[in-house]
PDB file of N, CA and C in Angstrom:
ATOM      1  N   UNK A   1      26.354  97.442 -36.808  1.00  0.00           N
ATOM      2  CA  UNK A   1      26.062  96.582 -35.674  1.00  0.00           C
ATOM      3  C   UNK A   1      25.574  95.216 -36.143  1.00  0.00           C
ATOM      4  N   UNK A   2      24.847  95.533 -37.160  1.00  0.00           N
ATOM      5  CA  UNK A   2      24.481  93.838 -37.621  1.00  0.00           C
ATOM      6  C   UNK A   2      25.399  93.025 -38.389  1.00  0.00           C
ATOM      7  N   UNK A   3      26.336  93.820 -38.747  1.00  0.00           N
ATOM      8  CA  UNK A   3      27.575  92.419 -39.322  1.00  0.00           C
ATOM      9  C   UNK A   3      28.222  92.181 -38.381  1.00  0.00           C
ATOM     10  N   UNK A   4      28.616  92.933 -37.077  1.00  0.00           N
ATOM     11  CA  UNK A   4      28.894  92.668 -35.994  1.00  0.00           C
ATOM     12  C   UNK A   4      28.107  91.403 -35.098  1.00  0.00           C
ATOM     13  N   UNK A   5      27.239  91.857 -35.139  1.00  0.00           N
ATOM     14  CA  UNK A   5      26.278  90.666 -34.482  1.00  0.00           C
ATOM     15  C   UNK A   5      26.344  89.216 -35.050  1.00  0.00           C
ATOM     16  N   UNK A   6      26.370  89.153 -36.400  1.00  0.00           N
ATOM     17  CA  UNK A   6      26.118  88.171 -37.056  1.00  0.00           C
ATOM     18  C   UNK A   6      27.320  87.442 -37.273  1.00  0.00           C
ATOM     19  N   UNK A   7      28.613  87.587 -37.349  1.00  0.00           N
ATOM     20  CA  UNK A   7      29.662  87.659 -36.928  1.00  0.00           C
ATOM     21  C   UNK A   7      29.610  86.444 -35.269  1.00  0.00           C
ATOM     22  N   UNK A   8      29.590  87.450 -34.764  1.00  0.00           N
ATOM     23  CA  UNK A   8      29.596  86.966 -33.220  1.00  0.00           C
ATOM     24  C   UNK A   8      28.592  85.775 -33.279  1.00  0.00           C
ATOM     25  N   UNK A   9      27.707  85.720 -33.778  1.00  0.00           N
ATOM     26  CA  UNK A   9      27.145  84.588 -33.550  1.00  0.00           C
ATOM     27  C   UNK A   9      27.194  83.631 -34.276  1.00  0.00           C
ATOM     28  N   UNK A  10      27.963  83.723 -35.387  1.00  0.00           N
ATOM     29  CA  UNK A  10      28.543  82.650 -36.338  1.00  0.00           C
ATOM     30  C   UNK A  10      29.819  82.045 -35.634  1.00  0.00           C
ATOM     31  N   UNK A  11      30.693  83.105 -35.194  1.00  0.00           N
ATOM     32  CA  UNK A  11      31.814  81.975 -34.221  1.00  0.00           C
ATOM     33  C   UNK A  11      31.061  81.705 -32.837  1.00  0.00           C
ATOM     34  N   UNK A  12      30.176  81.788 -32.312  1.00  0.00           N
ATOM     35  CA  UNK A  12      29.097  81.543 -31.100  1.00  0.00           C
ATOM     36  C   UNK A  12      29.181  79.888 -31.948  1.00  0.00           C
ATOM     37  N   UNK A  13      28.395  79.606 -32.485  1.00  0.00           N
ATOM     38  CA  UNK A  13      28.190  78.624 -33.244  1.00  0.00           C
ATOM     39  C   UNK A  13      28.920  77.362 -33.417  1.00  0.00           C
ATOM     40  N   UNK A  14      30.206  78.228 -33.972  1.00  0.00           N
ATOM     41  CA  UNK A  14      31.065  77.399 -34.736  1.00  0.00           C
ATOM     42  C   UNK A  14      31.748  77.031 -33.963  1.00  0.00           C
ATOM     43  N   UNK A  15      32.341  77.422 -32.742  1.00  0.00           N
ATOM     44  CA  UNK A  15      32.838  77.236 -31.272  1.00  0.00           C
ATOM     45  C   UNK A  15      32.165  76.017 -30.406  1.00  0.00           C
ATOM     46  N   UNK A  16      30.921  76.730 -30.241  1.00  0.00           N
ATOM     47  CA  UNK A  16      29.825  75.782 -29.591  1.00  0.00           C
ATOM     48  C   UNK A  16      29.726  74.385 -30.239  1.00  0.00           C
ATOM     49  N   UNK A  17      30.060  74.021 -31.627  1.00  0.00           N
ATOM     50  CA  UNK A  17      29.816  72.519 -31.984  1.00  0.00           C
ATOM     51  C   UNK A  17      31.620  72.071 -31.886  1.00  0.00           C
ATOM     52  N   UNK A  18      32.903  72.923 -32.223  1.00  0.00           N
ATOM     53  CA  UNK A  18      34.116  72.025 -31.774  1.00  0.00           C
ATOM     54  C   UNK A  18      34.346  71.840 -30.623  1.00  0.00           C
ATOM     55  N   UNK A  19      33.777  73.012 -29.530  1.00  0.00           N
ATOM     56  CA  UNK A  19      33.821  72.730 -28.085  1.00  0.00           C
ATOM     57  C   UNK A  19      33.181  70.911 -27.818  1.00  0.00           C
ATOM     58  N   UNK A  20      31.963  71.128 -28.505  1.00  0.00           N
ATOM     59  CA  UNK A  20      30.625  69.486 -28.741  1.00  0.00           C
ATOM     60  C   UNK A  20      32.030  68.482 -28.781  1.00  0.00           C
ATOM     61  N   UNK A  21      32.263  68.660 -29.734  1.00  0.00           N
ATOM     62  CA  UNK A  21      32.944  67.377 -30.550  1.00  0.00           C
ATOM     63  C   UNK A  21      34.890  67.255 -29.529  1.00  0.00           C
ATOM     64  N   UNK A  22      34.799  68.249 -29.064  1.00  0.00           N
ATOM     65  CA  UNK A  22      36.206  68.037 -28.565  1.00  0.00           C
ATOM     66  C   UNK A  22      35.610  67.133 -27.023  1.00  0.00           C
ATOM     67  N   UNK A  23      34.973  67.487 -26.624  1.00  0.00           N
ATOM     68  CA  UNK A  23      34.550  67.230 -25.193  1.00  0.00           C
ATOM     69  C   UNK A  23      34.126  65.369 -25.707  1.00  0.00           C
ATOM     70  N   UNK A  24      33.589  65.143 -26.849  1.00  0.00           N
ATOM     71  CA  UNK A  24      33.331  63.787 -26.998  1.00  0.00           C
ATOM     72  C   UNK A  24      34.919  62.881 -27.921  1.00  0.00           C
ATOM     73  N   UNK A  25      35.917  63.352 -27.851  1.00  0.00           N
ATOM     74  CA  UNK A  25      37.066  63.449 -28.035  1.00  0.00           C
ATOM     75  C   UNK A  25      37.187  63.012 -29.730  1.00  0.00           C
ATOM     76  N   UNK A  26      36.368  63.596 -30.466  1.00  0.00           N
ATOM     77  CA  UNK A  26      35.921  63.581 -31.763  1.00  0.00           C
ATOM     78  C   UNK A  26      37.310  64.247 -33.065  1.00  0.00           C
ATOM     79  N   UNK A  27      36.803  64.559 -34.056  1.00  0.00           N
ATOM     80  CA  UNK A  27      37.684  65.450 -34.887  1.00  0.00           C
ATOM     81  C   UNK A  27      37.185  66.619 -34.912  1.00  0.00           C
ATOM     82  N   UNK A  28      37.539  67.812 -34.654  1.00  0.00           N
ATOM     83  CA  UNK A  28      37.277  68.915 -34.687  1.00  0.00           C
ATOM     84  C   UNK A  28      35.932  69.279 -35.942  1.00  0.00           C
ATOM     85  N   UNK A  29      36.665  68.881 -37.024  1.00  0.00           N
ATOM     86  CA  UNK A  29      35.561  69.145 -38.165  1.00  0.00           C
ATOM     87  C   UNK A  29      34.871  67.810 -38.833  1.00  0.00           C
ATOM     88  N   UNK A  30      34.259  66.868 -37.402  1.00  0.00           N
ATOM     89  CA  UNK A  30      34.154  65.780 -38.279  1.00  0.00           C
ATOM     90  C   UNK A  30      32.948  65.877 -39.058  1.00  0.00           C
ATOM     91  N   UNK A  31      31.987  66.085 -38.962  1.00  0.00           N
ATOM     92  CA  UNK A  31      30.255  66.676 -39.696  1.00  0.00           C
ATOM     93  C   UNK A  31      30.509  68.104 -40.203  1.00  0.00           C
ATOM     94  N   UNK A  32      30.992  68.429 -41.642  1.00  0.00           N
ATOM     95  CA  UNK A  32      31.526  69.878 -41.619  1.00  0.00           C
ATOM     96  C   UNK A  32      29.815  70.648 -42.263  1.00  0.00           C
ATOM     97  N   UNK A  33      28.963  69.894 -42.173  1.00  0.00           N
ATOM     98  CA  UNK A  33      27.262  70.808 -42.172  1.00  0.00           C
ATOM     99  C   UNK A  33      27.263  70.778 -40.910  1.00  0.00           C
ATOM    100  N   UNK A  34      27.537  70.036 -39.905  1.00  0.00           N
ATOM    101  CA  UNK A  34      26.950  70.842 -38.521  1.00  0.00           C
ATOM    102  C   UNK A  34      27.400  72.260 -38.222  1.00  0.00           C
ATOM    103  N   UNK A  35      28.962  72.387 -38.722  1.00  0.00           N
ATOM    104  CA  UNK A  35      29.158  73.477 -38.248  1.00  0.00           C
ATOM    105  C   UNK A  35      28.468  74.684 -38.689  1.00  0.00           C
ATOM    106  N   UNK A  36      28.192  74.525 -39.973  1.00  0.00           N
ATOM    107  CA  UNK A  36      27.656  75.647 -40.961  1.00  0.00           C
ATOM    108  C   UNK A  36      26.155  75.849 -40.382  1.00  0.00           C
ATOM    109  N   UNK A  37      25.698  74.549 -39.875  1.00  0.00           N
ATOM    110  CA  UNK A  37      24.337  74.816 -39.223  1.00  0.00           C
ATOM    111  C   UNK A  37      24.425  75.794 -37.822  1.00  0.00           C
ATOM    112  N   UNK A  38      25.555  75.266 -37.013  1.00  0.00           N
ATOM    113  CA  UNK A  38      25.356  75.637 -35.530  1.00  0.00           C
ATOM    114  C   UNK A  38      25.806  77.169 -36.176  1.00  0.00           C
ATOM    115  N   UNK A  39      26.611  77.915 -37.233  1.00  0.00           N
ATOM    116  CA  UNK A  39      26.955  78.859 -37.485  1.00  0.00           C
ATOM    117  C   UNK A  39      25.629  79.668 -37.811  1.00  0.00           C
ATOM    118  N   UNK A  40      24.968  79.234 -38.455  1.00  0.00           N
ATOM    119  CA  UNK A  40      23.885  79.674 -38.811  1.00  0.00           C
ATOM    120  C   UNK A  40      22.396  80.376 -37.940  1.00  0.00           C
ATOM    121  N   UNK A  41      22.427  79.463 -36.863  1.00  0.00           N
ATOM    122  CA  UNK A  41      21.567  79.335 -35.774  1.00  0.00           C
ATOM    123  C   UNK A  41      22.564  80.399 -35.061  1.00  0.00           C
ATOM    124  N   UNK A  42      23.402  79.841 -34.364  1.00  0.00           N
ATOM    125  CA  UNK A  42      24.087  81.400 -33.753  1.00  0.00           C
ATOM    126  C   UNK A  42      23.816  82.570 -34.095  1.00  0.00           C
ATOM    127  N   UNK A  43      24.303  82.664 -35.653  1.00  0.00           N
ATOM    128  CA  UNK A  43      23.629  84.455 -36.162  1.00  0.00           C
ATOM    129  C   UNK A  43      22.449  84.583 -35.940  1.00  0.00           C
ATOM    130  N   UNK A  44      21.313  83.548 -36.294  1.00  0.00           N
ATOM    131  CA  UNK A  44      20.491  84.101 -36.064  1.00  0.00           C
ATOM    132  C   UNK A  44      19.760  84.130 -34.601  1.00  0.00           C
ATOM    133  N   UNK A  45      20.481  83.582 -33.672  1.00  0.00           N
ATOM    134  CA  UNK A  45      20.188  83.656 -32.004  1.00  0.00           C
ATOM    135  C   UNK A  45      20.842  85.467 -31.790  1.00  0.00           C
ATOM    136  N   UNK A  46      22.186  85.356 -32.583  1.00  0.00           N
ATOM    137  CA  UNK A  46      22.663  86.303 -31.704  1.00  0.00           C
ATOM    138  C   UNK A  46      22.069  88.000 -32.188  1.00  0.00           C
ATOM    139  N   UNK A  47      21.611  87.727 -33.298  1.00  0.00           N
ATOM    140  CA  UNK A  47      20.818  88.950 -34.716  1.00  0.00           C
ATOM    141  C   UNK A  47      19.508  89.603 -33.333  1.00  0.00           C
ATOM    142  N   UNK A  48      18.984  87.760 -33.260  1.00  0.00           N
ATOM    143  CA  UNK A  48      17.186  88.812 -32.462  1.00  0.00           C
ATOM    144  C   UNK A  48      17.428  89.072 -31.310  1.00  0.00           C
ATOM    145  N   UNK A  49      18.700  88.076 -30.446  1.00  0.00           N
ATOM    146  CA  UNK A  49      19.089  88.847 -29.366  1.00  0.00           C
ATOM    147  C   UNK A  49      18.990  90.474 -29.572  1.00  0.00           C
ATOM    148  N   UNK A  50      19.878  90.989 -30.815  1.00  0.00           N
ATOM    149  CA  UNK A  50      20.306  92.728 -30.260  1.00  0.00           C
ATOM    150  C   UNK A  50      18.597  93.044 -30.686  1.00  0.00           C
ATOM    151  N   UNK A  51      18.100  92.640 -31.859  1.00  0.00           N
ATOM    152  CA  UNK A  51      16.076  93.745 -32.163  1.00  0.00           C
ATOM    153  C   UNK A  51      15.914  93.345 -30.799  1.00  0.00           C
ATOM    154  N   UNK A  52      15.958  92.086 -29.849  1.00  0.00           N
ATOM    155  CA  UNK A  52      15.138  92.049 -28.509  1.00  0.00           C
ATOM    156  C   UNK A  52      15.618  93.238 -27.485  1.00  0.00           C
ATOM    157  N   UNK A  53      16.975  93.681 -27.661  1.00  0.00           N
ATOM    158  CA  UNK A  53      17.665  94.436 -26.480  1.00  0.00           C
ATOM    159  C   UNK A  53      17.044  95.735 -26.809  1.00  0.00           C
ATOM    160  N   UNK A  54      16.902  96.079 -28.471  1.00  0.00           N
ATOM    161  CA  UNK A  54      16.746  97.556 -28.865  1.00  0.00           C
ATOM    162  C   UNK A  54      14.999  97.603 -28.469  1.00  0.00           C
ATOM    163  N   UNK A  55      14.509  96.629 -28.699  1.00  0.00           N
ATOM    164  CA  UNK A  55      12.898  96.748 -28.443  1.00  0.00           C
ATOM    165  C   UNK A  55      12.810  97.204 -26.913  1.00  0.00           C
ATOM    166  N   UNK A  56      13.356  96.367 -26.067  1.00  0.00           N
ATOM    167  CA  UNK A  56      13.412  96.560 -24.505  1.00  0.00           C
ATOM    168  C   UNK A  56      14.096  97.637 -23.820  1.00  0.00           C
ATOM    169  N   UNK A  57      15.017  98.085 -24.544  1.00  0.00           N
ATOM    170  CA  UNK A  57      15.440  99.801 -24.113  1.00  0.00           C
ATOM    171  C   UNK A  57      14.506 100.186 -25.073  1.00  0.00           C
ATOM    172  N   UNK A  58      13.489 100.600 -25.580  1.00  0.00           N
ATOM    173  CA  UNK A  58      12.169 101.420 -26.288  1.00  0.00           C
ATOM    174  C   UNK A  58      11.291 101.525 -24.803  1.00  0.00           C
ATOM    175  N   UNK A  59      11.019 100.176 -24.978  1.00  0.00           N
ATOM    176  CA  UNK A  59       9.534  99.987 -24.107  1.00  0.00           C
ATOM    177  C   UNK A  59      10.121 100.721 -22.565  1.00  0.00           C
ATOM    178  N   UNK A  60      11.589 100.236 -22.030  1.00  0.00           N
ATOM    179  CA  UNK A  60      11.806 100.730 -20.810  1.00  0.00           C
ATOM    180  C   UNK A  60      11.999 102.048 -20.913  1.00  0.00           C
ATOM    181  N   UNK A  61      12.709 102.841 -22.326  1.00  0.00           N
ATOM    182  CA  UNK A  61      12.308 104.696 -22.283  1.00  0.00           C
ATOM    183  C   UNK A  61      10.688 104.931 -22.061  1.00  0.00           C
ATOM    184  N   UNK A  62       9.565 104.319 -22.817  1.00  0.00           N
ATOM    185  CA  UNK A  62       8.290 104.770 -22.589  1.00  0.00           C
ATOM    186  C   UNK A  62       7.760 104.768 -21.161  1.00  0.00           C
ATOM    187  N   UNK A  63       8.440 103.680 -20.584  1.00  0.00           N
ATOM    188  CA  UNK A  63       7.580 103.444 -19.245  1.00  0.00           C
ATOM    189  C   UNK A  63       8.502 104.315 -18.694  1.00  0.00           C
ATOM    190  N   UNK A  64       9.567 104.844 -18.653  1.00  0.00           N
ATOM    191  CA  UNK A  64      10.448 105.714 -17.129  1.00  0.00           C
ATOM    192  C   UNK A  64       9.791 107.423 -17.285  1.00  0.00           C
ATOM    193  N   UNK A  65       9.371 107.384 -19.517  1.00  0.00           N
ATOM    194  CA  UNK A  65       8.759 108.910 -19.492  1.00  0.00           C
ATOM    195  C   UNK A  65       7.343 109.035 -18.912  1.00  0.00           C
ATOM    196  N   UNK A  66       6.052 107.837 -19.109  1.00  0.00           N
ATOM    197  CA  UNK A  66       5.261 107.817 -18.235  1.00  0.00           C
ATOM    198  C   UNK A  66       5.628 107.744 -16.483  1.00  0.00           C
ATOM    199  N   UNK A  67       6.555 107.449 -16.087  1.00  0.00           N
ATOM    200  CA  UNK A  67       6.121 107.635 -14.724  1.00  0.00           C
ATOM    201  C   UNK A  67       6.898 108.647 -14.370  1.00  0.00           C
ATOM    202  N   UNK A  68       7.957 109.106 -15.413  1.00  0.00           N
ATOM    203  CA  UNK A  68       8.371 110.978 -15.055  1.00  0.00           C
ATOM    204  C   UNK A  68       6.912 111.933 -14.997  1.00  0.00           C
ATOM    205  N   UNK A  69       6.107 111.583 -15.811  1.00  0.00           N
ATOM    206  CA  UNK A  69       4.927 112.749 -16.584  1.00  0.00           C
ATOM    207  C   UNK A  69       4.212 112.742 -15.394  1.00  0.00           C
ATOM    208  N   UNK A  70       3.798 111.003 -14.560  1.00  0.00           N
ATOM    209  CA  UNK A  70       2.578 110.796 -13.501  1.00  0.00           C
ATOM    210  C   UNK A  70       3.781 111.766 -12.245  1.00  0.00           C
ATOM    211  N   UNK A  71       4.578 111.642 -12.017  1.00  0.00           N
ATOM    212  CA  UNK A  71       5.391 112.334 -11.207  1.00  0.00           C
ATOM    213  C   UNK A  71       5.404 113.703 -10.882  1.00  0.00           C
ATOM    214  N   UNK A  72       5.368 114.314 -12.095  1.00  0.00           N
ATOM    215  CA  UNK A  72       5.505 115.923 -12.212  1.00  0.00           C
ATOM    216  C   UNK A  72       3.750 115.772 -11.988  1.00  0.00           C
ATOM    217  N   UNK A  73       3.025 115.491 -12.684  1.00  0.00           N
ATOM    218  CA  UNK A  73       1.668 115.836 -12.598  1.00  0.00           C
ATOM    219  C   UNK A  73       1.112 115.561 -10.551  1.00  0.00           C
ATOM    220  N   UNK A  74       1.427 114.401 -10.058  1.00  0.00           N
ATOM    221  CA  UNK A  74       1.607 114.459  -8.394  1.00  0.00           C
ATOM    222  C   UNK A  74       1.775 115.606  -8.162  1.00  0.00           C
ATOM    223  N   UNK A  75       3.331 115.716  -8.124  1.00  0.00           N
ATOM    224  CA  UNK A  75       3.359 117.204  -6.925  1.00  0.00           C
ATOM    225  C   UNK A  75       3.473 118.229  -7.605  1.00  0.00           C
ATOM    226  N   UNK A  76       3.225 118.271  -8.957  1.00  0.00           N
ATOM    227  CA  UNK A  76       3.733 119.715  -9.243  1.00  0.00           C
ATOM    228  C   UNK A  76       1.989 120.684  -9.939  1.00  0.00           C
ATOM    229  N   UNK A  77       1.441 119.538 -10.261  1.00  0.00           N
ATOM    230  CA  UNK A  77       0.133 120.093 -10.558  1.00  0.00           C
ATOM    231  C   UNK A  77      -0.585 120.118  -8.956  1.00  0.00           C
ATOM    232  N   UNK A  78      -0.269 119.758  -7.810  1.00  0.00           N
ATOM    233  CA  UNK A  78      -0.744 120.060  -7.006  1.00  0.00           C
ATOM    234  C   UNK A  78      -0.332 121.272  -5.952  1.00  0.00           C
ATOM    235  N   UNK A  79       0.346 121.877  -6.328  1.00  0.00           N
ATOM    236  CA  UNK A  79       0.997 123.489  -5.819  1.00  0.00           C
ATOM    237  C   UNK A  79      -0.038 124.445  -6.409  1.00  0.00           C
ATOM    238  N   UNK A  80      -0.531 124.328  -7.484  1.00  0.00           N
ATOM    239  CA  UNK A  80      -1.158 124.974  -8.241  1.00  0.00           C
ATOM    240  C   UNK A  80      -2.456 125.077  -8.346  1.00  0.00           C
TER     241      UNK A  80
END
């Protein structure tokens, strides 16, 4: 998943600055360090994107098993 990611956010990047430069009716590769920069920054936008997604499906399993546990403990410890 992480060469995947990193990947994706290197052409994220590298896209995002010829898209720049086409729209200002430029040369595709006219600054050829920007691209390597915007490539760079992409991976690493698109890298903490996925730790942020995997952290946030964690925290949202803990909180759905706490309010399964407060749930069962409601009505089911109260039959008893």
């Amino acid at each position: 998943m992480a060469l995947s990611a990193t990947v994706i956010g290197a052409l994220l990047g590298l896209g995002t600055q010829m898209y720049s430069n086409a729209l200002r009716k430029l040369p595709y590769m006219r600054h050829p360090w920007e691209h390597l920069l915007g490539m760079g920054i992409g991976a690493v936008f698109v890298n903490q994107l996925v730790k942020w997604d995997a952290q946030l499906q964690q925290d949202l399993d803990k909180m759905l098993q706490k309010a399964k546990e407060a749930n069962e403990r409601r009505y089911f410890d109260e039959d008893e």
